[in-house]
N, C-alpha and C. Protein backbone atom coordinates (compact mmCIF):
# COMPACT_ATOMS: atom_id res chain seq x y z
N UNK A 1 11.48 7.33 19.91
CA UNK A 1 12.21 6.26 19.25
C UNK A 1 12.66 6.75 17.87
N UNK A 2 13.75 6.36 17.84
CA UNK A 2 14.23 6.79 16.08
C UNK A 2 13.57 6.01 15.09
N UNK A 3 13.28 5.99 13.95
CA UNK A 3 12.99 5.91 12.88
C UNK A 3 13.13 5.26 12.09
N UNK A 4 14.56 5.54 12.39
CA UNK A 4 15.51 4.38 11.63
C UNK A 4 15.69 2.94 12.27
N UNK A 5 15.79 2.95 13.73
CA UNK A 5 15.55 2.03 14.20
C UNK A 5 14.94 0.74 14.01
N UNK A 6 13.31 1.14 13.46
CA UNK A 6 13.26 0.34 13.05
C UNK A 6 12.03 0.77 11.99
N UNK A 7 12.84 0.71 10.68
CA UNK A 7 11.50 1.34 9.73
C UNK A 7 10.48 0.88 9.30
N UNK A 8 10.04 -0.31 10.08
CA UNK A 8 8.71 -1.29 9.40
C UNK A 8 7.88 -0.67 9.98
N UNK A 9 8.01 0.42 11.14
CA UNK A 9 6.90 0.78 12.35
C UNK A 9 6.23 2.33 11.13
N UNK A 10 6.98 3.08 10.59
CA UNK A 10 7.25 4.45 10.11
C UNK A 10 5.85 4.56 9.39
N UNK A 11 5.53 5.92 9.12
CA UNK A 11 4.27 5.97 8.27
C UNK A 11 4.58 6.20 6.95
N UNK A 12 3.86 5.99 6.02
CA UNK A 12 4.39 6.21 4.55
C UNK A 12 4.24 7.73 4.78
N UNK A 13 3.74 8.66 5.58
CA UNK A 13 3.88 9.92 4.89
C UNK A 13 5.36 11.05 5.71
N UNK A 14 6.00 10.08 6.49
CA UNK A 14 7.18 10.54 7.20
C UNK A 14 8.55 10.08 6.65
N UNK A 15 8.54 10.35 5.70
CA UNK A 15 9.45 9.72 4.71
C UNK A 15 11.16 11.12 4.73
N UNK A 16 10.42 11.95 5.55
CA UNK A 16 11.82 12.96 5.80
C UNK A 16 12.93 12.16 5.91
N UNK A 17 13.21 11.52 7.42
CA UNK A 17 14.42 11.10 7.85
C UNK A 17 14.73 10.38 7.26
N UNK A 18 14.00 9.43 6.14
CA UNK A 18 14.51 8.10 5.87
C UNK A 18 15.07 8.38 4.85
N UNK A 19 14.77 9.46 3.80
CA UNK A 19 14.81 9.84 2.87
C UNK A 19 16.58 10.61 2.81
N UNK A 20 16.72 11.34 4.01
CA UNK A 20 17.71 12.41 4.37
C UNK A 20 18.99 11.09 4.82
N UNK A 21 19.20 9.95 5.39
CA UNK A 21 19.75 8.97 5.85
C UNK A 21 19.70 8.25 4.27
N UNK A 22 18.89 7.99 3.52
CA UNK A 22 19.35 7.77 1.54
C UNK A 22 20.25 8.42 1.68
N UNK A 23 20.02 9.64 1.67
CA UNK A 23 21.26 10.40 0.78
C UNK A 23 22.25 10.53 1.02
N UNK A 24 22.42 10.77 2.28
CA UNK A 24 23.88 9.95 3.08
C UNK A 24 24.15 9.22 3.08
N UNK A 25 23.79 7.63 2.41
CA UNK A 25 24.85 6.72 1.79
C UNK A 25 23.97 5.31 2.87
N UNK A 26 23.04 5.32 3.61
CA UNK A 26 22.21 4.37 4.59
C UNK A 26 21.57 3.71 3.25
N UNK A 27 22.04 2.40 3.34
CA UNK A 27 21.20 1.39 2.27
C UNK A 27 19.89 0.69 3.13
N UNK A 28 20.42 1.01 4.35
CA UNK A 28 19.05 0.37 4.84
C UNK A 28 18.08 1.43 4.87
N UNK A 29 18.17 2.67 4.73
CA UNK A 29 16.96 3.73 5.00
C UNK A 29 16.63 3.79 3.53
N UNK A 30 17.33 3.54 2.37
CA UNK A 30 17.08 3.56 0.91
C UNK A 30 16.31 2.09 0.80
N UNK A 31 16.72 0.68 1.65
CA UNK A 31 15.51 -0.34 1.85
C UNK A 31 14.38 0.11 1.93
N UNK A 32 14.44 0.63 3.26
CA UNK A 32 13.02 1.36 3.83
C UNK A 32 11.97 2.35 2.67
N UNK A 33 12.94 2.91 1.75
CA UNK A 33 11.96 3.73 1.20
C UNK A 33 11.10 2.59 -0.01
N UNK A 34 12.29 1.74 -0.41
CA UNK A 34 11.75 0.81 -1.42
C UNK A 34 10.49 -0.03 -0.63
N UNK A 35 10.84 -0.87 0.66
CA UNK A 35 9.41 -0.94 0.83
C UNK A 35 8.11 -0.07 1.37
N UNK A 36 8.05 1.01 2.00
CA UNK A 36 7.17 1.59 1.91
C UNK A 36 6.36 2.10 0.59
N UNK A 37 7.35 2.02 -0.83
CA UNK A 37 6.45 2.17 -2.07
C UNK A 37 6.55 1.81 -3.23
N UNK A 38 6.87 0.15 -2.75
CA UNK A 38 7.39 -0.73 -4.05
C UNK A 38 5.23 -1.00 -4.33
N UNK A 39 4.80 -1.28 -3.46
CA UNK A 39 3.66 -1.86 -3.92
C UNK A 39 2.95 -0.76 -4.47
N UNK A 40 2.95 0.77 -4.33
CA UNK A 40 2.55 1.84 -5.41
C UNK A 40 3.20 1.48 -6.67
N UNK A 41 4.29 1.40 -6.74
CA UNK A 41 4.95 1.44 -8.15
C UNK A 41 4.66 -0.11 -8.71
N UNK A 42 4.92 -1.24 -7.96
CA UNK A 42 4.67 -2.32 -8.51
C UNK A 42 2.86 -2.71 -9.02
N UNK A 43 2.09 -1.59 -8.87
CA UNK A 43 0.77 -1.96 -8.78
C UNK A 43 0.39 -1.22 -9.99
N UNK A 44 0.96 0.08 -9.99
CA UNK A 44 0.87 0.52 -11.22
C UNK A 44 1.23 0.90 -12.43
N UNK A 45 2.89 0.05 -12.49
CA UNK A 45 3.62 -0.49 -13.64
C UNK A 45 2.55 -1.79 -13.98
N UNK A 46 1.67 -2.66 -13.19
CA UNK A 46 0.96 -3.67 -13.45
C UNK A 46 0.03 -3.58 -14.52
N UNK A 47 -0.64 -2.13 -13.83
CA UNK A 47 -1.92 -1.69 -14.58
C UNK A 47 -1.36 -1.09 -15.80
N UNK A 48 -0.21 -0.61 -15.50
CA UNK A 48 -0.14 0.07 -17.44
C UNK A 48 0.37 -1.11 -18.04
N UNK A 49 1.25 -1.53 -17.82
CA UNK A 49 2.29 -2.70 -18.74
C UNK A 49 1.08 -4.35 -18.79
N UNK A 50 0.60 -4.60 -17.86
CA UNK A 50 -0.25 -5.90 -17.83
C UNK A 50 0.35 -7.25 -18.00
N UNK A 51 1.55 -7.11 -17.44
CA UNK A 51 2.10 -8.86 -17.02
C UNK A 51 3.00 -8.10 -15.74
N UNK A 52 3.11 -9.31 -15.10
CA UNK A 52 3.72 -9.06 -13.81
C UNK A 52 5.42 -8.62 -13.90
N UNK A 53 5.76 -9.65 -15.01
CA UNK A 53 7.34 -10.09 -15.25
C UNK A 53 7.49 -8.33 -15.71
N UNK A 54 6.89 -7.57 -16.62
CA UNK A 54 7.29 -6.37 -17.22
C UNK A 54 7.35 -5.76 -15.92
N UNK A 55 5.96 -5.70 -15.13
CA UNK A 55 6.08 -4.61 -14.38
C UNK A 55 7.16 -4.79 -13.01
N UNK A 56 7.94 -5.73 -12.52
CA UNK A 56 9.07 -6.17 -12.23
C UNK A 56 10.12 -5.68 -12.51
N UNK A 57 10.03 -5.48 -13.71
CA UNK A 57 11.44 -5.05 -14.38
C UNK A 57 10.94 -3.54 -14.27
N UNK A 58 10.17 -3.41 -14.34
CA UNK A 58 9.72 -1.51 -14.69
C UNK A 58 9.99 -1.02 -13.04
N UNK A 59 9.77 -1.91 -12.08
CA UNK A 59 9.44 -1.42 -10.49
C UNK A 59 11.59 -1.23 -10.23
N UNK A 60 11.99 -2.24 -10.68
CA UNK A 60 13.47 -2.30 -10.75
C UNK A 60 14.10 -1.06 -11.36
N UNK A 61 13.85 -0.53 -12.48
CA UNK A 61 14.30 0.50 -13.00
C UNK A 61 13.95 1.87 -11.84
N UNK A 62 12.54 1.61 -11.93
CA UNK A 62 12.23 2.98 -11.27
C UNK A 62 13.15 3.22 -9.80
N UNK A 63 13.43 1.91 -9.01
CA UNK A 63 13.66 2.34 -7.84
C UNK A 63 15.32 2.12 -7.73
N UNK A 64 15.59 1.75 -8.94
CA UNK A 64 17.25 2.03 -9.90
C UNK A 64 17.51 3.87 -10.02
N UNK A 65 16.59 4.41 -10.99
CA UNK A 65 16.22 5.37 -11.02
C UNK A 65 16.25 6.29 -9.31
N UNK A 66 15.83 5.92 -8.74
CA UNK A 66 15.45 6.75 -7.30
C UNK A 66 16.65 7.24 -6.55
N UNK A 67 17.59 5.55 -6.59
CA UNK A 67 18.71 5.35 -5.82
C UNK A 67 19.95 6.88 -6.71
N UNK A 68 19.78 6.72 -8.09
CA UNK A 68 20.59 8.04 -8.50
C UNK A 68 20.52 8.94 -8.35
N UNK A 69 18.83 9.04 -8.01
CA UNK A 69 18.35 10.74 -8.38
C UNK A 69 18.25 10.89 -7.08
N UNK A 70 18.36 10.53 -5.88
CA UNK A 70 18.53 11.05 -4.53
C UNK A 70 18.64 12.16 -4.31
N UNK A 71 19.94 12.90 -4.13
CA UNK A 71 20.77 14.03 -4.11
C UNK A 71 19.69 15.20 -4.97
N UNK A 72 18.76 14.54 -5.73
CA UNK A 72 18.02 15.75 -6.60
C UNK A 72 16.70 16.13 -6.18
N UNK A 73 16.08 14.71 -5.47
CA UNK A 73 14.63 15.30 -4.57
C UNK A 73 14.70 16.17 -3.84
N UNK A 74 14.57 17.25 -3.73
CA UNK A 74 14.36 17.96 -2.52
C UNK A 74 13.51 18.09 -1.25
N UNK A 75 12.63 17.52 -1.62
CA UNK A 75 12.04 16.56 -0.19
C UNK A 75 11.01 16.01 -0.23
N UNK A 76 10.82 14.87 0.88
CA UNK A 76 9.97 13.85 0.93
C UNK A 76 8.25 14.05 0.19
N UNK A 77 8.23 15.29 0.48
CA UNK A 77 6.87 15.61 0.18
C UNK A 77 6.40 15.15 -1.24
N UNK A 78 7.38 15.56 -2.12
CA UNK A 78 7.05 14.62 -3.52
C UNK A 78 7.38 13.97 -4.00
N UNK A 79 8.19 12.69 -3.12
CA UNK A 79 8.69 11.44 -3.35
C UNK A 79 7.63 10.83 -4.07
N UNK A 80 6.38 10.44 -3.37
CA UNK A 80 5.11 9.66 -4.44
C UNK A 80 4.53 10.12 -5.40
N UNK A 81 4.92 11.55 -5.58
CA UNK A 81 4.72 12.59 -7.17
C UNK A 81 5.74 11.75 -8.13
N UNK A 82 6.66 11.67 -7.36
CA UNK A 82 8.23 11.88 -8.49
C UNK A 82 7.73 10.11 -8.98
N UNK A 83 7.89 8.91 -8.11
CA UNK A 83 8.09 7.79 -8.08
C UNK A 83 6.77 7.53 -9.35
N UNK A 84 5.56 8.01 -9.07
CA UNK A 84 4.30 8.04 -10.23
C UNK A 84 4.94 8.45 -11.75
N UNK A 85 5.54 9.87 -11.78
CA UNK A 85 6.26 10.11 -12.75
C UNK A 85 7.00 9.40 -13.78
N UNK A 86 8.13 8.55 -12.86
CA UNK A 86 9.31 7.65 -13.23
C UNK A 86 8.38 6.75 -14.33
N UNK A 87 7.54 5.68 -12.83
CA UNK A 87 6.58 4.69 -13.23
C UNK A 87 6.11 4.46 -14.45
N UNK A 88 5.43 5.92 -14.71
CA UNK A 88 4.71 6.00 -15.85
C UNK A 88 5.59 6.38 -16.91
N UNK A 89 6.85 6.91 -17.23
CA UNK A 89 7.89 6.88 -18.31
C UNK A 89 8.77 5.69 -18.42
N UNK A 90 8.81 5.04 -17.31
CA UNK A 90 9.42 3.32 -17.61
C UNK A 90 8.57 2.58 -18.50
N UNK A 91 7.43 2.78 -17.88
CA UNK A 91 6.21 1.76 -18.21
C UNK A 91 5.82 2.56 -19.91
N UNK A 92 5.91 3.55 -20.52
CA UNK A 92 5.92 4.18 -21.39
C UNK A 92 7.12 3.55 -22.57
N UNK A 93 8.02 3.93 -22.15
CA UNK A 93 9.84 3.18 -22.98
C UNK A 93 9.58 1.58 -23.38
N UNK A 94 8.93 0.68 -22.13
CA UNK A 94 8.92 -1.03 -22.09
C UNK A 94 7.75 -0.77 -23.14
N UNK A 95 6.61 -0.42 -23.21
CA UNK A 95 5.28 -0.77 -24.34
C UNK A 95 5.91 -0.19 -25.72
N UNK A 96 6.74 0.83 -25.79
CA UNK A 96 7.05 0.81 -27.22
C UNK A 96 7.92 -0.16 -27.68
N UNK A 97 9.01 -0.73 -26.59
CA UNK A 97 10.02 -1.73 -27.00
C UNK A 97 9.41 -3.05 -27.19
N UNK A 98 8.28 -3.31 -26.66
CA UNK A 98 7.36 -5.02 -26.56
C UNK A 98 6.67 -5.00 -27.07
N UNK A 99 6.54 -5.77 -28.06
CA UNK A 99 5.10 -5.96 -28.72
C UNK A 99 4.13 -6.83 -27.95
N UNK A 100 3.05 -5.91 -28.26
CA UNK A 100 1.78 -6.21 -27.37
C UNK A 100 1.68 -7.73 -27.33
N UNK A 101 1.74 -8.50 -28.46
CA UNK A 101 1.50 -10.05 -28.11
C UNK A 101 2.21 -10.88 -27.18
N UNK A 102 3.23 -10.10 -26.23
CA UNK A 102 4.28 -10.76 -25.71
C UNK A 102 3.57 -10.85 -23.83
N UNK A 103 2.39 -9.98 -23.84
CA UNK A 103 1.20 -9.62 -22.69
C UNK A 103 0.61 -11.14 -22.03
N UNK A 104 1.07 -11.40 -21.05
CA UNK A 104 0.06 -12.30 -20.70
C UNK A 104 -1.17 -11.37 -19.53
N UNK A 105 -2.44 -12.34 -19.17
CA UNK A 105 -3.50 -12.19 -18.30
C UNK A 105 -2.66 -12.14 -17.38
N UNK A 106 -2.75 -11.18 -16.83
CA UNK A 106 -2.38 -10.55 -15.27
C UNK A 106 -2.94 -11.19 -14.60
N UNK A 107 -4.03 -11.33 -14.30
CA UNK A 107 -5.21 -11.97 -13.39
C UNK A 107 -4.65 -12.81 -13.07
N UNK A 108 -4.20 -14.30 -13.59
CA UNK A 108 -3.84 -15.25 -13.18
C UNK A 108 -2.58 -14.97 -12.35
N UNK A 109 -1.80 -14.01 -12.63
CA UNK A 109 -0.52 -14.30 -11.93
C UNK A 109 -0.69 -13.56 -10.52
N UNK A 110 -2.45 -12.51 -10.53
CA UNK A 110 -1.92 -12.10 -8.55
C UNK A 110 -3.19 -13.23 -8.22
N UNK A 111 -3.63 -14.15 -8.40
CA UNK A 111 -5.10 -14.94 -8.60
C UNK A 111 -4.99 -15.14 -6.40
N UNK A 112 -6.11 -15.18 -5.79
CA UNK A 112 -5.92 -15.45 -4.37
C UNK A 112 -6.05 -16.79 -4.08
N UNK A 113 -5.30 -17.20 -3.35
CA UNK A 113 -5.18 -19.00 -3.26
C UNK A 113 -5.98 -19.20 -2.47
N UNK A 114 -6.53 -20.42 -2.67
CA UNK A 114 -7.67 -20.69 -2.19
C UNK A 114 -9.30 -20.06 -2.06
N UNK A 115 -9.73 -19.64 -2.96
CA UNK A 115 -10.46 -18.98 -3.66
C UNK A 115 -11.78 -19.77 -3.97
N UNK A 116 -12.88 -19.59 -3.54
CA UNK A 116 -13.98 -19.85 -4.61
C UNK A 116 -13.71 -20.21 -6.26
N UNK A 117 -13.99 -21.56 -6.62
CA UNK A 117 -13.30 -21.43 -8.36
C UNK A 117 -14.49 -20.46 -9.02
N UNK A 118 -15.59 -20.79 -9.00
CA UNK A 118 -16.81 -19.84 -9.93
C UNK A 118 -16.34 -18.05 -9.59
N UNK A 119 -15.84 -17.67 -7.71
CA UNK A 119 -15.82 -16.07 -8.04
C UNK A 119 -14.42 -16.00 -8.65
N UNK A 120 -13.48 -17.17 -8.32
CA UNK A 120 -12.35 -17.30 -8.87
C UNK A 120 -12.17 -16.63 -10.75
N UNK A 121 -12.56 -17.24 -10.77
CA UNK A 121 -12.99 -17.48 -12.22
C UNK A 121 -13.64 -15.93 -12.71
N UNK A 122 -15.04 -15.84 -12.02
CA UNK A 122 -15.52 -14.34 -12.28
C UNK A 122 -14.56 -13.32 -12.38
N UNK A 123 -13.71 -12.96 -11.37
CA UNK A 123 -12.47 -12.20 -11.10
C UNK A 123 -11.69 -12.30 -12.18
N UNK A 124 -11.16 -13.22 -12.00
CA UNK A 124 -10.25 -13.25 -13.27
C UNK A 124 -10.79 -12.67 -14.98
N UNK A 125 -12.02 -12.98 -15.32
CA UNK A 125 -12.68 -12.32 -16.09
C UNK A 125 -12.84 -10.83 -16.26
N UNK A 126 -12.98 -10.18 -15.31
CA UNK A 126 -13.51 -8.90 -14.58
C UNK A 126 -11.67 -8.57 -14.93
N UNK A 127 -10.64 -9.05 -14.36
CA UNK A 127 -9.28 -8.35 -14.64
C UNK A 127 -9.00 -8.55 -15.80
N UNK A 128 -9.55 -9.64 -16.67
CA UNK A 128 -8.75 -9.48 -18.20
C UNK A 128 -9.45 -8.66 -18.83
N UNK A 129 -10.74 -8.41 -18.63
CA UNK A 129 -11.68 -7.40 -19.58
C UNK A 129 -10.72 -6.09 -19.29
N UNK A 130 -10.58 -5.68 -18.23
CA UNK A 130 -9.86 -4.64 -17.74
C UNK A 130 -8.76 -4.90 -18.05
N UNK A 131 -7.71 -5.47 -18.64
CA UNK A 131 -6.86 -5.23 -19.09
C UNK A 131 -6.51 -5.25 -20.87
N UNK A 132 -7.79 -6.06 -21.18
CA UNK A 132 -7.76 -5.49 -22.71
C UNK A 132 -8.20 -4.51 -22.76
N UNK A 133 -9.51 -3.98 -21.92
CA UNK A 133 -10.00 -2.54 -22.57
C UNK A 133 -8.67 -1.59 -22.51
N UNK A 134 -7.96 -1.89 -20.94
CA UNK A 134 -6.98 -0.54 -21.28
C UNK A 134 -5.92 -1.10 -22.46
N UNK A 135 -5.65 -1.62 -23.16
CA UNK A 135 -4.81 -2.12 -24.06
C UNK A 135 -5.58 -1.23 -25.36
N UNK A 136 -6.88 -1.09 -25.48
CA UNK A 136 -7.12 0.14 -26.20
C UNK A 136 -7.07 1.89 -26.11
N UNK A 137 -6.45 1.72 -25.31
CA UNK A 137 -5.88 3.02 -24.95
C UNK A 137 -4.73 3.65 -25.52
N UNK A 138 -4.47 5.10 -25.57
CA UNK A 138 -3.17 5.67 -26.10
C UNK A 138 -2.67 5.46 -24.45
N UNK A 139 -0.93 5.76 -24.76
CA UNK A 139 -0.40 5.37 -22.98
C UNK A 139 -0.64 6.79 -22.56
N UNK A 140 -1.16 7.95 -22.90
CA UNK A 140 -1.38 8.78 -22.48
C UNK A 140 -2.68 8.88 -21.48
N UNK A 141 -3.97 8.36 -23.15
CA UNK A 141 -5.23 7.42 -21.59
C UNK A 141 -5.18 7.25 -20.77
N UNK A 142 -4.69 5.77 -20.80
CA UNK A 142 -4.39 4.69 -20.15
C UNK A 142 -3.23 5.47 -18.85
N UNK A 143 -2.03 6.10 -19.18
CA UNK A 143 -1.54 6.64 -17.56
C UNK A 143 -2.70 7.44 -16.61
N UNK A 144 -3.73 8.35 -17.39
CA UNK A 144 -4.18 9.63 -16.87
C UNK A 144 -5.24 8.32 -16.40
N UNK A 145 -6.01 7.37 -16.83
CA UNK A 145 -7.11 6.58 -16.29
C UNK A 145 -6.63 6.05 -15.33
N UNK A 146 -5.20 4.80 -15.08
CA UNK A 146 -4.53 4.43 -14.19
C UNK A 146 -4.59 5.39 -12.89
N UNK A 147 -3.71 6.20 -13.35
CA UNK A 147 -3.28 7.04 -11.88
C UNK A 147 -4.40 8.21 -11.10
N UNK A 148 -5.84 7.94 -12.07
CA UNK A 148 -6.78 9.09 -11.30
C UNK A 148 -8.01 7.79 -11.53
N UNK A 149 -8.24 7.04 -11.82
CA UNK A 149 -9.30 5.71 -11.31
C UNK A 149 -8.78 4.85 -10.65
N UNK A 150 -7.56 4.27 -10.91
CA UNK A 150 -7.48 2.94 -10.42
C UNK A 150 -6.34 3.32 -9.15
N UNK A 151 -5.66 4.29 -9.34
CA UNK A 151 -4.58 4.41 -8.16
C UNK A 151 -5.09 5.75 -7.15
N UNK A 152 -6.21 6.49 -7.15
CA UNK A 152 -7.21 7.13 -6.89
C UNK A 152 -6.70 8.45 -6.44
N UNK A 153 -5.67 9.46 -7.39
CA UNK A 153 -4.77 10.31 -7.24
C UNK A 153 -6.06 11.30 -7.78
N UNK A 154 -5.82 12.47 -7.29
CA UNK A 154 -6.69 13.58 -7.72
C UNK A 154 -6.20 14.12 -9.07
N UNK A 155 -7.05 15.22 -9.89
CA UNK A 155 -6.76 15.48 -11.26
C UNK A 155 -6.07 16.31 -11.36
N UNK A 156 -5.75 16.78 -10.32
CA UNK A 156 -4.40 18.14 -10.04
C UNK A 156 -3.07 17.37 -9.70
N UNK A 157 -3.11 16.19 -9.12
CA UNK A 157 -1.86 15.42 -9.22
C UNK A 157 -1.41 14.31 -10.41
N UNK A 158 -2.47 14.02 -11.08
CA UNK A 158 -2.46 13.23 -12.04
C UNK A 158 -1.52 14.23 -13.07
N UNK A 159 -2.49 15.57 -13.15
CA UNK A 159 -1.41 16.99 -14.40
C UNK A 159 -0.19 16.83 -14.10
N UNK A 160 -0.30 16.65 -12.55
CA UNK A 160 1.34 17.43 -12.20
C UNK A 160 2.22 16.12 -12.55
N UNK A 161 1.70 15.16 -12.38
CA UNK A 161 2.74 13.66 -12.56
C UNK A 161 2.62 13.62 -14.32
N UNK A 162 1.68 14.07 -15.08
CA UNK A 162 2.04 13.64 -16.53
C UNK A 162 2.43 14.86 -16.92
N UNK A 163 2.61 15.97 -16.43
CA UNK A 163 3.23 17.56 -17.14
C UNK A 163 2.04 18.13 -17.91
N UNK A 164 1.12 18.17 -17.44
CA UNK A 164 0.08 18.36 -18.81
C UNK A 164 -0.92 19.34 -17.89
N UNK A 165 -1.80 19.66 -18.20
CA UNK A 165 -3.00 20.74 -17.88
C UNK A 165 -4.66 19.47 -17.07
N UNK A 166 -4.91 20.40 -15.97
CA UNK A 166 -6.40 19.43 -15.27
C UNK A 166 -6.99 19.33 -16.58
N UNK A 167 -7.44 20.02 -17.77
CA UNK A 167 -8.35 19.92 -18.58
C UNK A 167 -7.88 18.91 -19.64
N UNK A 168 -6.52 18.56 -19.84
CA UNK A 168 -6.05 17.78 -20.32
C UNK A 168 -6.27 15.95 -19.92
N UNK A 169 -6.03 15.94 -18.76
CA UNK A 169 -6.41 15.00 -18.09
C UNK A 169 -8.15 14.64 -18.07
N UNK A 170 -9.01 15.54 -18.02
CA UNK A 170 -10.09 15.23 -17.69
C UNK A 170 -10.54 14.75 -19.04
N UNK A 171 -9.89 15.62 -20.09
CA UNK A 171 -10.21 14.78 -21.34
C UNK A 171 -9.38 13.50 -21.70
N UNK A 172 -8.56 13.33 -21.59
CA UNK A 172 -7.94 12.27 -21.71
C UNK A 172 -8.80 10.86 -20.93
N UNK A 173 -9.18 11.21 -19.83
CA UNK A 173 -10.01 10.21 -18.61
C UNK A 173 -11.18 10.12 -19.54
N UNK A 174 -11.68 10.93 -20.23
CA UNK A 174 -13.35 10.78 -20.74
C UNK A 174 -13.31 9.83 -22.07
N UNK A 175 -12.47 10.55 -22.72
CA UNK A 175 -12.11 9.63 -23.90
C UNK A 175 -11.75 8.14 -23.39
N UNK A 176 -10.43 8.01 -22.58
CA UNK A 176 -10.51 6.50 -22.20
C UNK A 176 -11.79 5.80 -21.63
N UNK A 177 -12.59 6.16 -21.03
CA UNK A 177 -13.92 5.70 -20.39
C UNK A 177 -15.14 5.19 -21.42
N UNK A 178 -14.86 6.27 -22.21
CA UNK A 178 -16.13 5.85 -23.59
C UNK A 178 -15.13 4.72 -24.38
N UNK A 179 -14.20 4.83 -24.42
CA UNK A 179 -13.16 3.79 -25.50
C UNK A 179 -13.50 2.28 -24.22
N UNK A 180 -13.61 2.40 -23.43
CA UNK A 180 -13.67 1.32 -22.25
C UNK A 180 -15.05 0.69 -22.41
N UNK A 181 -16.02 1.53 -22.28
CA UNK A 181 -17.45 1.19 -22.38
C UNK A 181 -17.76 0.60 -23.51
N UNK A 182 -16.82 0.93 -24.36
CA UNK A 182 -17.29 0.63 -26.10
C UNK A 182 -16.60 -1.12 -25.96
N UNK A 183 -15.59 -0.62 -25.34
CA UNK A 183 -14.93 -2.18 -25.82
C UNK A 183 -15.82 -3.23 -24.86
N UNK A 184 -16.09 -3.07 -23.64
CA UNK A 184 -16.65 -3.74 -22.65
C UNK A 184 -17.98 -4.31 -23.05
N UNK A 185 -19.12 -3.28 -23.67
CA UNK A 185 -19.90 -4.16 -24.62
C UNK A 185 -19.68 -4.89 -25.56
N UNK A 186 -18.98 -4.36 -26.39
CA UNK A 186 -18.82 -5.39 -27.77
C UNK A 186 -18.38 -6.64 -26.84
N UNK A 187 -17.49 -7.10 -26.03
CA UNK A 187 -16.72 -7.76 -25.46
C UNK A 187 -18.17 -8.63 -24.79
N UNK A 188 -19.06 -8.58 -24.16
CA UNK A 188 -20.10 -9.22 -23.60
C UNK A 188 -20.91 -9.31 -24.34
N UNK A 189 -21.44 -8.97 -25.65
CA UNK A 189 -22.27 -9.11 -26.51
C UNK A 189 -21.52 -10.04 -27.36
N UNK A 190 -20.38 -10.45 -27.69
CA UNK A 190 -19.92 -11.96 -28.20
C UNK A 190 -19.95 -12.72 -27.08
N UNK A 191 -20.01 -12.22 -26.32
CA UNK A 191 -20.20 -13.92 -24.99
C UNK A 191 -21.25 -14.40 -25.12
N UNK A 192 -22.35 -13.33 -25.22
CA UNK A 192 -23.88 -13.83 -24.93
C UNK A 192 -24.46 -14.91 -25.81
């Protein structure tokens, strides 16, 4: 069966044909690629930027971004290299242009309906702590913590998506972790 046919069936890691049918001018195989990895990019424009509405606009650019640079991937294989890349220089450009007070709690806006209110509630706690601690982060941190904790990319792909060195990253990850731990106590020791 072709591929194209019907691309809801396709695996995210067969992204050849669909990719090769982009570049030939198929808006529906350039659909196809947007949903097979809007929810990578929309998940982790989330985690760096921390309101939904930014990372929306950041998932828009990037896959704005994709639709031009077609003709320049050379193949599928590092489509989810390249798309991490973008992500994290959109999401980079929007935090210097916004001032931080303009941030709402994420939590509430992916919250699961119908929910327990008490784990309801817990959760939501558990995501705002996590989103102020990373708010103490440089966006350098905060990308290298994102894309090798929370989006669970190895430290050889994390280098290769921020241009930087494994040892770079591993320090960057350590420093954000102790800056995390630090804030996470102080943060529960005024609750108590």
């Amino acid at each position: 069966m072709n591929a194209l046919a019907n691309p809801d069936i396709m695996q995210p890691a067969d992204d050849t044909e669909v990719l090769e049918a982009a570049r030939a001018g198929d808006l529906r195989a350039f659909e196809s690629l947007m949903r097979r990895h809007e929810r990578l990019v929309l998940a982790t424009a989330l985690r760096l930027l921390g309101t939904m509405e930014d990372a929306q606009d950041a998932s828009q650019e990037v896959f704005l971004r994709l639709y031009r640079n077609l003709g320049k991937l050379e193949n599928s294989a590092n489509l989810a290299g390249w798309l991490y890349r973008v992500t994290v220089n959109i999401c980079h450009d929007l935090r210097r242009r916004r001032p931080e007070e303009t941030a709402v709690d994420a939590a509430a806006e992916i919250e699961a309906p119908g929910a327990d209110p008490q784990q309801a509630a817990a959760a939501n706690e558990r995501r705002r702590v996590l989103e102020l601690s990373l708010r103490q982060l440089s966006g350098k941190q905060r990308a290298a913590l994102v894309l090798r904790d929370l989006e669970g990319l190895s430290t050889e792909e994390v280098a290769a998506i921020l241009g930087t060195s494994q040892a770079t990253v591993r320090s960057q990850i350590f420093q954000a972790r102790i800056k995390i731990k630090d804030f996470v106590e102080r943060y529960f020791r005024r609750r108590v």
